[in-house]
N, C-alpha and C. Protein backbone atom coordinates (compact mmCIF):
# COMPACT_ATOMS: atom_id res chain seq x y z
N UNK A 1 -92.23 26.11 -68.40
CA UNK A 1 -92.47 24.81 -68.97
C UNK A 1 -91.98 23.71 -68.03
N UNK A 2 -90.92 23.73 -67.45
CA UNK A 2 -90.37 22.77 -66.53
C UNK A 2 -91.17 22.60 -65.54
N UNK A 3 -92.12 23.90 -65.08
CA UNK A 3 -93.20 23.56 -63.66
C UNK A 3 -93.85 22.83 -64.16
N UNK A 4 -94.69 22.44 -65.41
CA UNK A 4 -95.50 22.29 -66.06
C UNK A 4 -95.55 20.42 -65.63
N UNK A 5 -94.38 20.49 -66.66
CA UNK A 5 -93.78 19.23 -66.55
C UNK A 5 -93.18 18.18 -65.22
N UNK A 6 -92.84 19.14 -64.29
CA UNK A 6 -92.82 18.54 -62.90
C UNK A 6 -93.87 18.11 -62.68
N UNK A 7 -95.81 19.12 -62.91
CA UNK A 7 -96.77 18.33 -62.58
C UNK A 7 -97.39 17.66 -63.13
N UNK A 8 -96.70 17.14 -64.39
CA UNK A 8 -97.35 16.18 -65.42
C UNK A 8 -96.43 14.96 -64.41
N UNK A 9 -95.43 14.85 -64.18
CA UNK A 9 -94.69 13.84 -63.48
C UNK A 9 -94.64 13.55 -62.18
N UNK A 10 -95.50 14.35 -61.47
CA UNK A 10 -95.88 14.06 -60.31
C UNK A 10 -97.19 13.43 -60.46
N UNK A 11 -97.84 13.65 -60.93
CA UNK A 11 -99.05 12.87 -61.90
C UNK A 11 -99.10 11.69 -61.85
N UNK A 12 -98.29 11.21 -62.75
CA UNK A 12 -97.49 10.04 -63.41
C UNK A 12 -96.88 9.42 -62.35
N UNK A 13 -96.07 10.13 -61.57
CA UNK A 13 -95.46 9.36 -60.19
C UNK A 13 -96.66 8.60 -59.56
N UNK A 14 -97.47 9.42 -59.20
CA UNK A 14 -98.59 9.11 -58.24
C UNK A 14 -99.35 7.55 -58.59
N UNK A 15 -99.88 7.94 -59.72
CA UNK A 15 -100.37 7.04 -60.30
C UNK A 15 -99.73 5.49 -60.57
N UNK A 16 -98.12 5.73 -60.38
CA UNK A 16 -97.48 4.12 -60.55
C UNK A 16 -97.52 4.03 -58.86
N UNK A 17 -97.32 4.72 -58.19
CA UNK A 17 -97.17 4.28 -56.51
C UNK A 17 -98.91 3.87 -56.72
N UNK A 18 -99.80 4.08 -56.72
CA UNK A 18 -101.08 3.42 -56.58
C UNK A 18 -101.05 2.26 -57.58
N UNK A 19 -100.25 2.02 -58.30
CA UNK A 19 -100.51 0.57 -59.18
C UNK A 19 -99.01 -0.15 -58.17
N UNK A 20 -98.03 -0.03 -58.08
CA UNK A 20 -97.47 -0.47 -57.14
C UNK A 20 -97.96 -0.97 -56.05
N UNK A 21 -99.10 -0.24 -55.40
CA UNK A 21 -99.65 -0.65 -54.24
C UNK A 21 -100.93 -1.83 -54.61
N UNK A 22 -100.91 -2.14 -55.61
CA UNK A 22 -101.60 -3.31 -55.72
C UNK A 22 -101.03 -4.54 -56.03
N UNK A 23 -99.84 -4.63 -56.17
CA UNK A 23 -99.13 -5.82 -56.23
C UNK A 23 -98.74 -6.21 -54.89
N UNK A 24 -99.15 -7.63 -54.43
CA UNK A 24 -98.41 -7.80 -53.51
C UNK A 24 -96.67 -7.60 -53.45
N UNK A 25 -96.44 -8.05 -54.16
CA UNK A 25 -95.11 -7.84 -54.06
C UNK A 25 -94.10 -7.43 -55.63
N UNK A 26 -93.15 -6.74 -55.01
CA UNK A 26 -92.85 -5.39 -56.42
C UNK A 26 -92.39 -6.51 -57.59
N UNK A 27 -91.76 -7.81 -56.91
CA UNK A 27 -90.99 -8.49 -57.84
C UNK A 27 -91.96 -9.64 -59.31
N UNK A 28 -92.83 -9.11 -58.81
CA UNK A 28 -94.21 -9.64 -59.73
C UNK A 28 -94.40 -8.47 -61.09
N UNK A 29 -93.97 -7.16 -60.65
CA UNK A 29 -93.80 -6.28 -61.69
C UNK A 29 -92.59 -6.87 -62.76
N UNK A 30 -91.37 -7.33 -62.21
CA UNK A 30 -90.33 -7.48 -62.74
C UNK A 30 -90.75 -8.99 -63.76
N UNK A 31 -91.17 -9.88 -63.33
CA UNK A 31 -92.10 -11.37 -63.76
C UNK A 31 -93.11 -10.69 -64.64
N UNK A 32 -93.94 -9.79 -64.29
CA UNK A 32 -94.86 -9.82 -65.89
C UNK A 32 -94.31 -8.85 -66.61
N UNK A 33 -93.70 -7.74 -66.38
CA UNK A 33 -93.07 -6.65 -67.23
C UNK A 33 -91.94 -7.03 -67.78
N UNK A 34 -90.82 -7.35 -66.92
CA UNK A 34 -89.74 -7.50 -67.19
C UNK A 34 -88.70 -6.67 -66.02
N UNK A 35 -87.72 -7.18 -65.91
CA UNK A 35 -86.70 -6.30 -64.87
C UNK A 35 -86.61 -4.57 -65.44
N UNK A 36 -86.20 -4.84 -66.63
CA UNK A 36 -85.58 -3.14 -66.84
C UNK A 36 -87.08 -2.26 -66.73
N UNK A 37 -88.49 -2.70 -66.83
CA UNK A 37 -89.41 -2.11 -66.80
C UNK A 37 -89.37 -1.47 -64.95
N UNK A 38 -88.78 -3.05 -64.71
CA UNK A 38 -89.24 -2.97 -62.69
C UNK A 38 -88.29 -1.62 -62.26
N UNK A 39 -86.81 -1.80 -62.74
CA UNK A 39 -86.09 -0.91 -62.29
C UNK A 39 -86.27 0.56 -62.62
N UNK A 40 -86.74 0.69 -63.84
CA UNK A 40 -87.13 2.07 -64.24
C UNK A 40 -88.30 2.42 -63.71
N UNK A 41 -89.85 1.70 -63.11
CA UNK A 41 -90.36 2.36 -62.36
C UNK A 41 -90.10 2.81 -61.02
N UNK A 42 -89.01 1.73 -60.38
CA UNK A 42 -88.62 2.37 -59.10
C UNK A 42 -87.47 3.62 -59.00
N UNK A 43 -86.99 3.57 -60.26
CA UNK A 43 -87.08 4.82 -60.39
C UNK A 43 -87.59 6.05 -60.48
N UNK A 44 -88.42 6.43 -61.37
CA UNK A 44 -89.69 6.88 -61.34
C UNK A 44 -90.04 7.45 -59.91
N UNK A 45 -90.25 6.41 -58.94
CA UNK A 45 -90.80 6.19 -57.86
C UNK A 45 -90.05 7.05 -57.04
N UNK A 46 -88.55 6.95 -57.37
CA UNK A 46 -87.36 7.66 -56.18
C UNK A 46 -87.03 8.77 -56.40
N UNK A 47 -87.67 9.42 -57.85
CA UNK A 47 -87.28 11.17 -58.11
C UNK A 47 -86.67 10.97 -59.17
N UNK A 48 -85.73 9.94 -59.74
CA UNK A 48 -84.77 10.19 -61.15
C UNK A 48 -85.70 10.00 -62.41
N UNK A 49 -85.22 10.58 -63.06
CA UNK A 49 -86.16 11.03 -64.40
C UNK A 49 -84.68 10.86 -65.18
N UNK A 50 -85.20 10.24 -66.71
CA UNK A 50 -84.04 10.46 -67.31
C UNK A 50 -84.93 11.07 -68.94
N UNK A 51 -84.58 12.41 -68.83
CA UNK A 51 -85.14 13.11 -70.25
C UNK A 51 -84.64 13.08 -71.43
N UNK A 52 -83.53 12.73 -71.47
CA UNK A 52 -82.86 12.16 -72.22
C UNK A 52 -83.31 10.84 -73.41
N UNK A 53 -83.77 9.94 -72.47
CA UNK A 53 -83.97 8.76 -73.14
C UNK A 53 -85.56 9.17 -73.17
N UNK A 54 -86.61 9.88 -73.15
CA UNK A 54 -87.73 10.67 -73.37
C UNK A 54 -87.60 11.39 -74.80
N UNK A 55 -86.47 11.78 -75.10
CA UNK A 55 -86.84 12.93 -76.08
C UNK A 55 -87.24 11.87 -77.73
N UNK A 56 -87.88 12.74 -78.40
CA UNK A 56 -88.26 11.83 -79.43
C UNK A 56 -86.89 11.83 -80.74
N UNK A 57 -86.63 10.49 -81.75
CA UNK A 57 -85.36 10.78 -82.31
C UNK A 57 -85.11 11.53 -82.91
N UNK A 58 -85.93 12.77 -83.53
CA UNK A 58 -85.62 13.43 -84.67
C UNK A 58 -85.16 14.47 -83.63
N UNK A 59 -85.44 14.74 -82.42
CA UNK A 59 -85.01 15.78 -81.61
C UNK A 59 -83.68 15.16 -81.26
N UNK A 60 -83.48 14.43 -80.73
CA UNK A 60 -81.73 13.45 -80.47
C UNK A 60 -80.93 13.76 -81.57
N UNK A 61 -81.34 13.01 -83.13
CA UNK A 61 -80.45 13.41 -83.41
C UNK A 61 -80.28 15.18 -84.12
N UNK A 62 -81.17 15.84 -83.66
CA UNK A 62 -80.32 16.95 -84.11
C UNK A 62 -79.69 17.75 -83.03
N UNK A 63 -79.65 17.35 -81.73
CA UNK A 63 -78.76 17.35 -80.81
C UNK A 63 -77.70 16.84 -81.39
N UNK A 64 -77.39 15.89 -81.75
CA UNK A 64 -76.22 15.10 -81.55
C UNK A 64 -75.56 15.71 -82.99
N UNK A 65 -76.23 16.30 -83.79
CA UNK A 65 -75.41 17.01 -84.67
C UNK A 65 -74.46 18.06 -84.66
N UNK A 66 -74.20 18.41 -83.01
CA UNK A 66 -73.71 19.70 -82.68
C UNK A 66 -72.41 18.86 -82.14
N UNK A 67 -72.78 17.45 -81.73
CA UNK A 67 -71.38 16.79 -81.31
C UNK A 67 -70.57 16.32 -82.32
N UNK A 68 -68.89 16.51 -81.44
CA UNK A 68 -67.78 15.73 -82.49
C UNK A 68 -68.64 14.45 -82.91
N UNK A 69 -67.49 13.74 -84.26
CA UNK A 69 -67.95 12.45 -84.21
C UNK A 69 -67.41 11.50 -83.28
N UNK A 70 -66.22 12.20 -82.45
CA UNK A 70 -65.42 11.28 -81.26
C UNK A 70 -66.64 11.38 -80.25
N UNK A 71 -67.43 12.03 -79.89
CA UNK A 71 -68.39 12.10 -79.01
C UNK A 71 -69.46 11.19 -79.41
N UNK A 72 -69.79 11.13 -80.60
CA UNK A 72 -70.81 9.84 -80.99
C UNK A 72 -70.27 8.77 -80.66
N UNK A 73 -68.87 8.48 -80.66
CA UNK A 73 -68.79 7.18 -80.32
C UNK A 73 -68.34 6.67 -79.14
N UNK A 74 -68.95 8.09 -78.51
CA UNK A 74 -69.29 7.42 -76.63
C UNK A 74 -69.96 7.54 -76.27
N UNK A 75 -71.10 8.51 -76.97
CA UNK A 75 -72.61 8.39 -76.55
C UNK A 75 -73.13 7.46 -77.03
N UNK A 76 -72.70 6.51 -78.40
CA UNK A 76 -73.39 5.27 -78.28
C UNK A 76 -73.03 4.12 -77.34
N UNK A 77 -72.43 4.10 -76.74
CA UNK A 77 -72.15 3.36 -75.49
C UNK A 77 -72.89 3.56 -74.67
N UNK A 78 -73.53 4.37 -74.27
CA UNK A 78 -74.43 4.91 -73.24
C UNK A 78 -75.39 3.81 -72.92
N UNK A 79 -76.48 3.91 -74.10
CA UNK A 79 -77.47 2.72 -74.38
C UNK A 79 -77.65 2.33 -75.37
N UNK A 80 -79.05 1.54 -75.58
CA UNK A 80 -79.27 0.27 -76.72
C UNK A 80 -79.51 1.76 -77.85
N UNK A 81 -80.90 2.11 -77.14
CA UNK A 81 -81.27 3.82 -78.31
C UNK A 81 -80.58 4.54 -78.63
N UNK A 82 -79.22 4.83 -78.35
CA UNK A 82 -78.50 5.68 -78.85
C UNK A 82 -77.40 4.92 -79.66
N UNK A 83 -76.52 3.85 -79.50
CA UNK A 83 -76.25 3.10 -80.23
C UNK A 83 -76.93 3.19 -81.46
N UNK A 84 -78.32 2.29 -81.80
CA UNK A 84 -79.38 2.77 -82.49
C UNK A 84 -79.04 3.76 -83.48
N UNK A 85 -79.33 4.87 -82.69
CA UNK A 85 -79.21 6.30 -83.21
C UNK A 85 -77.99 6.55 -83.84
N UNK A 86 -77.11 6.40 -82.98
CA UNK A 86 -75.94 6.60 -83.99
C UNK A 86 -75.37 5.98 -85.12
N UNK A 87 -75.84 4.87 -85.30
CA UNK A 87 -75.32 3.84 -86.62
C UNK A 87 -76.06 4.08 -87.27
N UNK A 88 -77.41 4.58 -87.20
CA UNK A 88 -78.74 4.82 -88.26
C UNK A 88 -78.40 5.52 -88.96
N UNK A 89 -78.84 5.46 -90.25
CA UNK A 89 -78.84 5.80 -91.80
C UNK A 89 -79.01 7.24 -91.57
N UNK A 90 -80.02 7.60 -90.86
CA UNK A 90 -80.58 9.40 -91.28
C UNK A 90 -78.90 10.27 -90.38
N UNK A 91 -78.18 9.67 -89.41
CA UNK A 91 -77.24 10.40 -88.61
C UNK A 91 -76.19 10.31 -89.66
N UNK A 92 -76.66 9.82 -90.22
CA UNK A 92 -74.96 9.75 -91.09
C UNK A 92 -75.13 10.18 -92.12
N UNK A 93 -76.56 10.20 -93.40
CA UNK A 93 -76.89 11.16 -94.04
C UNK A 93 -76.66 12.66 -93.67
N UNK A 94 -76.91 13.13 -92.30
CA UNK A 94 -76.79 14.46 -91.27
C UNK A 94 -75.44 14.57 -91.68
N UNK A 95 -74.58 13.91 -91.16
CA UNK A 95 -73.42 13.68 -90.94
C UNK A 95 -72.67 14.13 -92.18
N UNK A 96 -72.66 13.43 -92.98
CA UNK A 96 -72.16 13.39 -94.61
C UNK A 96 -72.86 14.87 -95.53
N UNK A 97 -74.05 14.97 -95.60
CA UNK A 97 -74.49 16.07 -95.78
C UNK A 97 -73.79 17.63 -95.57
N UNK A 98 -74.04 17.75 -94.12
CA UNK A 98 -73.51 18.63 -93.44
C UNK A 98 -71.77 18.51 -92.70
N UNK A 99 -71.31 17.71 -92.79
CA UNK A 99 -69.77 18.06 -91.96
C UNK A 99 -68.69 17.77 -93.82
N UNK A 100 -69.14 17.21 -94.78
CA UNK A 100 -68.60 16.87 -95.38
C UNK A 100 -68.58 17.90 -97.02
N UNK A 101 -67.25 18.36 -97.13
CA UNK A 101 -66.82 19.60 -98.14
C UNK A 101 -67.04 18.89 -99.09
N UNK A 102 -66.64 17.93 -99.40
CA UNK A 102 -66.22 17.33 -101.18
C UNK A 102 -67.84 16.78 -101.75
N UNK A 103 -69.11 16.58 -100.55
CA UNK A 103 -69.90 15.76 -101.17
C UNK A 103 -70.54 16.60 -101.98
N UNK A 104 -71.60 15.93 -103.04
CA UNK A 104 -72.33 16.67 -104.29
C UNK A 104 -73.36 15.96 -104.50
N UNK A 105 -74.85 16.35 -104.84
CA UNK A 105 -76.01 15.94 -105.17
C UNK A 105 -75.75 14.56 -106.15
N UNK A 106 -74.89 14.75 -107.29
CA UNK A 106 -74.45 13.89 -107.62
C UNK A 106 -73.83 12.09 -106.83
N UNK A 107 -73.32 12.25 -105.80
CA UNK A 107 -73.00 11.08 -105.08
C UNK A 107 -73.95 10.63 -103.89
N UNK A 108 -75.08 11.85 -104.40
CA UNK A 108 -76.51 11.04 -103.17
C UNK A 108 -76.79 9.44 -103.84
N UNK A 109 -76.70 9.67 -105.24
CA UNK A 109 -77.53 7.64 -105.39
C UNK A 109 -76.20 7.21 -105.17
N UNK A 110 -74.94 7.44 -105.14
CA UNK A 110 -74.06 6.01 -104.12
C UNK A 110 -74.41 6.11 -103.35
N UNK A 111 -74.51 7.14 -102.40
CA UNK A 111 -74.81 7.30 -100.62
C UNK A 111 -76.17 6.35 -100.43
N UNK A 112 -76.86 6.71 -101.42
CA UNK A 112 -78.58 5.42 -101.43
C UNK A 112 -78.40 3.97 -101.02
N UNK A 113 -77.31 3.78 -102.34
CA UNK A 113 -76.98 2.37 -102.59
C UNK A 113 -76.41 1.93 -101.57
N UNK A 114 -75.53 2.27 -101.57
CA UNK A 114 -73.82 2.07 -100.56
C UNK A 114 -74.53 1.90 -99.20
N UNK A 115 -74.91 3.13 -98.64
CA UNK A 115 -75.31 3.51 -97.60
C UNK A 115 -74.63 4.15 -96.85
N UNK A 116 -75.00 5.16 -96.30
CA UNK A 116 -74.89 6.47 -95.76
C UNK A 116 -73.23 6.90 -94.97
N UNK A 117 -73.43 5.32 -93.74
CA UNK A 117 -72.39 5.38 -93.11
C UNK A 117 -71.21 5.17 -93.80
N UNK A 118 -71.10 3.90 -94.79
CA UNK A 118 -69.99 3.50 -95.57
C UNK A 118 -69.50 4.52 -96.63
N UNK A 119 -70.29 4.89 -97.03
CA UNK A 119 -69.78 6.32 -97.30
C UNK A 119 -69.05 7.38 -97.19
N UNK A 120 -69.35 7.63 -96.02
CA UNK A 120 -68.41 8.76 -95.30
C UNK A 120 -67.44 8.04 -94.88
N UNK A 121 -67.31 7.02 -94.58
CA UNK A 121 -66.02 5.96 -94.66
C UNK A 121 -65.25 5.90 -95.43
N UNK A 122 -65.52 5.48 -96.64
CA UNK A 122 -65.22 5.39 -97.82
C UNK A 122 -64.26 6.34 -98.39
N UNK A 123 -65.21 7.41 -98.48
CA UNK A 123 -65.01 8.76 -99.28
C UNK A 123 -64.50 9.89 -98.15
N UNK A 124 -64.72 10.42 -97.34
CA UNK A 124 -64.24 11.53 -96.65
C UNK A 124 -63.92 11.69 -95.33
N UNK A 125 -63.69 10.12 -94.73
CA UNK A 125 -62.89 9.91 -93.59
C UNK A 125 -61.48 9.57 -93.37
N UNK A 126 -60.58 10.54 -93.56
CA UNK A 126 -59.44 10.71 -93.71
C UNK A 126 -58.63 11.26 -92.16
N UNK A 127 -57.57 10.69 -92.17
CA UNK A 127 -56.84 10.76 -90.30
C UNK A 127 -56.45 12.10 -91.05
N UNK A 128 -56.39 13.35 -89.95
CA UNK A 128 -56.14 14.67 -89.76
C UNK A 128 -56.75 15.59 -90.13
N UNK A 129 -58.33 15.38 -90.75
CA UNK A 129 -59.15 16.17 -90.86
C UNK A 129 -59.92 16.69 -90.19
N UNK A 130 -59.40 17.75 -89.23
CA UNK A 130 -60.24 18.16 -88.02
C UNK A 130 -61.50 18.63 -88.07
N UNK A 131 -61.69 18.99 -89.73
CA UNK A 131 -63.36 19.39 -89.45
C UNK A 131 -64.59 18.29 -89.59
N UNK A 132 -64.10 17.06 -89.77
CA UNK A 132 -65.00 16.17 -89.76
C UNK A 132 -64.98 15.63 -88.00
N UNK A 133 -63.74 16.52 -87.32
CA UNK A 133 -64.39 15.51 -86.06
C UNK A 133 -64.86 16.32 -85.48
């Protein structure tokens, strides 16, 4: 699968160096796209790939369900999407769902209301409970 995908991205490479080569100059990409567009194609361009910020969210976060919650709160530092990701309602439903002993079908409509994160705040974030981190 990874060969596969090297020649889907060599592909893809190719094809921005021939749209590259029609701009006179690269900084006209950065003026109608925007900078972070300019810098990430010259990336692109130089070999770095970041698959990471590729994967779609329902695949992220059930990655990120295997991490502490001290680890979520340095992978949202990373970037804007993962930030994102980590404060979002469905990670902390995950979260609360699955890392949390005391919860019950019963306290899903607070978790509705309330919302997800404040919740596990609330209710089952307690200092020395090592299995929530």
């Amino acid at each position: 699968m990874a060969s596969l995908l090297g020649e889907q991205l060599f592909e893809i490479i190719s094809d921005i160096k021939s749209v590259l080569c029609h701009f006179s100059h690269v900084e006209q990409i950065g003026t109608v796209f925007g900078q972070r567009i300019l810098e990430y194609t010259i990336s692109l361009c130089q070999g770095k790939f970041d698959y990471l910020e590729r994967l779609p969210d329902n695949l992220m976060l059930c990655i990120m369900s295997y991490l502490k919650l001290k680890e979520t709160t340095l992978l949202a530092q990373v970037s804007h999407r993962f930030r994102k990701l980590c404060n979002s309602e469905k990670f902390w439903e995950h979260t609360v769902r699955n890392r949390c002993a005391g919860f019950t079908s019963d306290m899903e409509g607070i978790a509705n209301a309330m919302g997800w994160r404040k919740t596990f705040f609330t209710f089952f974030n307690t200092s020395g409970r090592k299995e929530q981190q």
